[in-house]
C-alpha atoms as a PDB file:
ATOM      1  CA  UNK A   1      50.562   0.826  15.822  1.00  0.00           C
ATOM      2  CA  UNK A   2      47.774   0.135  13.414  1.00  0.00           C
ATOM      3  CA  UNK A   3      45.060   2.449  11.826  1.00  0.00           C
ATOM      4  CA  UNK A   4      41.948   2.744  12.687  1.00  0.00           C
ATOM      5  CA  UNK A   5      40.254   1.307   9.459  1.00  0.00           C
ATOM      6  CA  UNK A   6      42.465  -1.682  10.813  1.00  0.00           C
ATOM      7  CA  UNK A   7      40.616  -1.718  14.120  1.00  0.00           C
ATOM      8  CA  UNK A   8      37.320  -0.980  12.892  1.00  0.00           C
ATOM      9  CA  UNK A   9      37.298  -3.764  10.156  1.00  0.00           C
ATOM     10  CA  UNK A  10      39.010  -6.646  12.234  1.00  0.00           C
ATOM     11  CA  UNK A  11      36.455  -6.091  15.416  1.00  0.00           C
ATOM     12  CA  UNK A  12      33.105  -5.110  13.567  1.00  0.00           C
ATOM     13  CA  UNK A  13      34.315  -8.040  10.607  1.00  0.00           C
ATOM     14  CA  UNK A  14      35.012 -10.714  13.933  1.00  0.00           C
ATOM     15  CA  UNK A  15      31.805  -9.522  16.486  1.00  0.00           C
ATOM     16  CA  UNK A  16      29.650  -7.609  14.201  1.00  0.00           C
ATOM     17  CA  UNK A  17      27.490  -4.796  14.307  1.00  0.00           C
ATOM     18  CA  UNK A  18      26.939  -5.358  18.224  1.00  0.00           C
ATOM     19  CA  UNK A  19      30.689  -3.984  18.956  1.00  0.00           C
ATOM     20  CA  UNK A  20      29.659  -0.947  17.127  1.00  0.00           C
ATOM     21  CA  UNK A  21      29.214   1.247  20.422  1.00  0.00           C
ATOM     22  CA  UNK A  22      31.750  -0.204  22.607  1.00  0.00           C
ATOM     23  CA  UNK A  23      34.524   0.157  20.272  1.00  0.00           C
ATOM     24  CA  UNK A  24      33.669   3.700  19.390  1.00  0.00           C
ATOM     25  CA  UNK A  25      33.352   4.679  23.197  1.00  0.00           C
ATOM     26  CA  UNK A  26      36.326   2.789  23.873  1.00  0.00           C
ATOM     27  CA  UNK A  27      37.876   4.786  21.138  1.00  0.00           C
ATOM     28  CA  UNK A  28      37.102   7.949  21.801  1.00  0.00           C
ATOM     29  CA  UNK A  29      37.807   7.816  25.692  1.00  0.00           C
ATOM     30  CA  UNK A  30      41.150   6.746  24.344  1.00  0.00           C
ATOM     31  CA  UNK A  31      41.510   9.741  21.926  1.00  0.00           C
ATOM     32  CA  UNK A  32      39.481  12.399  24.297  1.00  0.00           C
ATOM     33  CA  UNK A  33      42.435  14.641  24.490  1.00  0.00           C
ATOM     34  CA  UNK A  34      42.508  14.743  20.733  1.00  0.00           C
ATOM     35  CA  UNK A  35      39.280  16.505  19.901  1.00  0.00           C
ATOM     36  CA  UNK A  36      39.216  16.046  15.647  1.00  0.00           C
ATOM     37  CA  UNK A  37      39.575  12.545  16.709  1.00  0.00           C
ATOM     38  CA  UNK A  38      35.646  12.112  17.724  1.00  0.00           C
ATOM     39  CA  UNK A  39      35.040  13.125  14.180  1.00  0.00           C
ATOM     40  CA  UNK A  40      36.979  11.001  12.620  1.00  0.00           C
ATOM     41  CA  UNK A  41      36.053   7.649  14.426  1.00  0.00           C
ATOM     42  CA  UNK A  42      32.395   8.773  13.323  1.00  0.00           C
ATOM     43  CA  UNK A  43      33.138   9.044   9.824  1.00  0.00           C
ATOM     44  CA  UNK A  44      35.205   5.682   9.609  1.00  0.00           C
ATOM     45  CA  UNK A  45      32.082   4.251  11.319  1.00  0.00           C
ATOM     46  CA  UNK A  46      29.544   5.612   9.460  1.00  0.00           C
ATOM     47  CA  UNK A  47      31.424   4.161   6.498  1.00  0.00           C
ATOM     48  CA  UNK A  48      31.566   0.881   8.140  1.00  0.00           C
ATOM     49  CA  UNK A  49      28.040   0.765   8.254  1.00  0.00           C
ATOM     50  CA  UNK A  50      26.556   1.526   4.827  1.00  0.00           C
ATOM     51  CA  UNK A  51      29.618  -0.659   3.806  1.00  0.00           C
ATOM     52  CA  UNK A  52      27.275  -3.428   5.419  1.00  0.00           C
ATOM     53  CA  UNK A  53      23.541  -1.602   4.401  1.00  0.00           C
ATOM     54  CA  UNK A  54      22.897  -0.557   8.011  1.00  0.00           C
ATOM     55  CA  UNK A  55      21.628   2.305   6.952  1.00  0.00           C
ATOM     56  CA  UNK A  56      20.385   3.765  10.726  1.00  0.00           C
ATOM     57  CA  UNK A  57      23.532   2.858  11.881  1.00  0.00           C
ATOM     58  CA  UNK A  58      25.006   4.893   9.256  1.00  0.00           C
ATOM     59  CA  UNK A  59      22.630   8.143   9.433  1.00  0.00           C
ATOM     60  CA  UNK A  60      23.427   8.232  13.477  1.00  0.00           C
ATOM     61  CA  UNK A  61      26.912   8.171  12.907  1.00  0.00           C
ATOM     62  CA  UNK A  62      27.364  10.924  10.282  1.00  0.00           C
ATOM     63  CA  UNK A  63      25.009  12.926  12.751  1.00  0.00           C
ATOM     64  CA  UNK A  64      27.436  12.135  15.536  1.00  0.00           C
ATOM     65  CA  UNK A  65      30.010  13.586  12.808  1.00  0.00           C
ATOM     66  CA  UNK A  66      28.454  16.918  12.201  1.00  0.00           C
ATOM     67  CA  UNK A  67      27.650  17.090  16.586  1.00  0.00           C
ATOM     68  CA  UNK A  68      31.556  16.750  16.840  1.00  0.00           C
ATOM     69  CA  UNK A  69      32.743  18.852  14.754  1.00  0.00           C
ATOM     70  CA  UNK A  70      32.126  17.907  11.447  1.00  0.00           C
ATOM     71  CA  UNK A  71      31.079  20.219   8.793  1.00  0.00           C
ATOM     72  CA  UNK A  72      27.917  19.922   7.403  1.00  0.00           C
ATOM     73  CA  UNK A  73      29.288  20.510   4.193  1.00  0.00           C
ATOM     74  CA  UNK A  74      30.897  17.181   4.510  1.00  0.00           C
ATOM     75  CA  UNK A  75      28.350  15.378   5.670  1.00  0.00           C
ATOM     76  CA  UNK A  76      26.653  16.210   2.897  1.00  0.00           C
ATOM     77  CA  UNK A  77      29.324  14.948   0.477  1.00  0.00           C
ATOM     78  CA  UNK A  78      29.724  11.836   2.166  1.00  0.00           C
ATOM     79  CA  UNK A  79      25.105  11.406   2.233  1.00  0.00           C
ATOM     80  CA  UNK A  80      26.184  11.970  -1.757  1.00  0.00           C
ATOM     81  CA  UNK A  81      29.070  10.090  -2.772  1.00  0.00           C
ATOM     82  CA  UNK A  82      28.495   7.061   0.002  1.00  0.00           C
ATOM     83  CA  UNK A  83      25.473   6.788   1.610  1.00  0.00           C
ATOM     84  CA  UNK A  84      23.025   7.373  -1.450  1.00  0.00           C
ATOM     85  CA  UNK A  85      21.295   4.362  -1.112  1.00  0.00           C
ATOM     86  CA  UNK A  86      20.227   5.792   2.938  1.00  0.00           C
ATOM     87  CA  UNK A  87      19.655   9.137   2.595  1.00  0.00           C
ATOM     88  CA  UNK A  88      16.057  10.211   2.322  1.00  0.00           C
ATOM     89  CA  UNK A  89      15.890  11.996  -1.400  1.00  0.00           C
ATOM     90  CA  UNK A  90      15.191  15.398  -1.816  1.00  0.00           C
ATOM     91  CA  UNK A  91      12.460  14.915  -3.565  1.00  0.00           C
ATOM     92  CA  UNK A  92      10.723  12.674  -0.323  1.00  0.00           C
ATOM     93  CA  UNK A  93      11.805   9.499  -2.093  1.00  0.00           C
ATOM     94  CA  UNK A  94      12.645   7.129   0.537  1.00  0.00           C
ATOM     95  CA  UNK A  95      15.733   5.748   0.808  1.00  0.00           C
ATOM     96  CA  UNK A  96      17.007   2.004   2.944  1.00  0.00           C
ATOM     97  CA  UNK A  97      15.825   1.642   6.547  1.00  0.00           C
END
């Protein structure tokens, strides 16, 4: 068995951001009887993509996080400690497309 940072960073690294959705869907209809799992692919993701500056790609799947499951609170954390750079600024600064 391998992880699924493994996964994510050997197809997304190999077929790019275009294998975004079909892995995750793949992925969660995989996991579907595991129900923290959806929240956890979305995070990973979401990580993924900032990783690479796709910022929309990022914001959709932390707000896929917080639809599954995911607190709000950590959303939050991860807009602060990862995502800076793509997260609109409080005070209406824009951040990355």
């Amino acid at each position: 068995r391998v992880g699924l940072p493994h996964v994510l960073d050997r197809t997304l690294n190999r077929q790019g951001l275009e294998a975004i959705e079909p892995l995750v869907a793949r992925l969660l209809a995989a996991c579907a009887s595991q129900p923290k799992t959806a929240t956890y692919v979305h995070s990973h993701v979401a990580l993924w993509c900032v990783d690479v500056g796709q910022c929309a790609c990022y914001r959709q799947h932390m707000d896929a996080f917080v639809a599954s499951g995911g607190s709000a609170q950590d959303r939050a954390g991860y807009d602060k400690n990862y995502g800076s750079g793509c997260v609109v600024a409080l005070d209406g600064g824009a951040g990355r497309p």
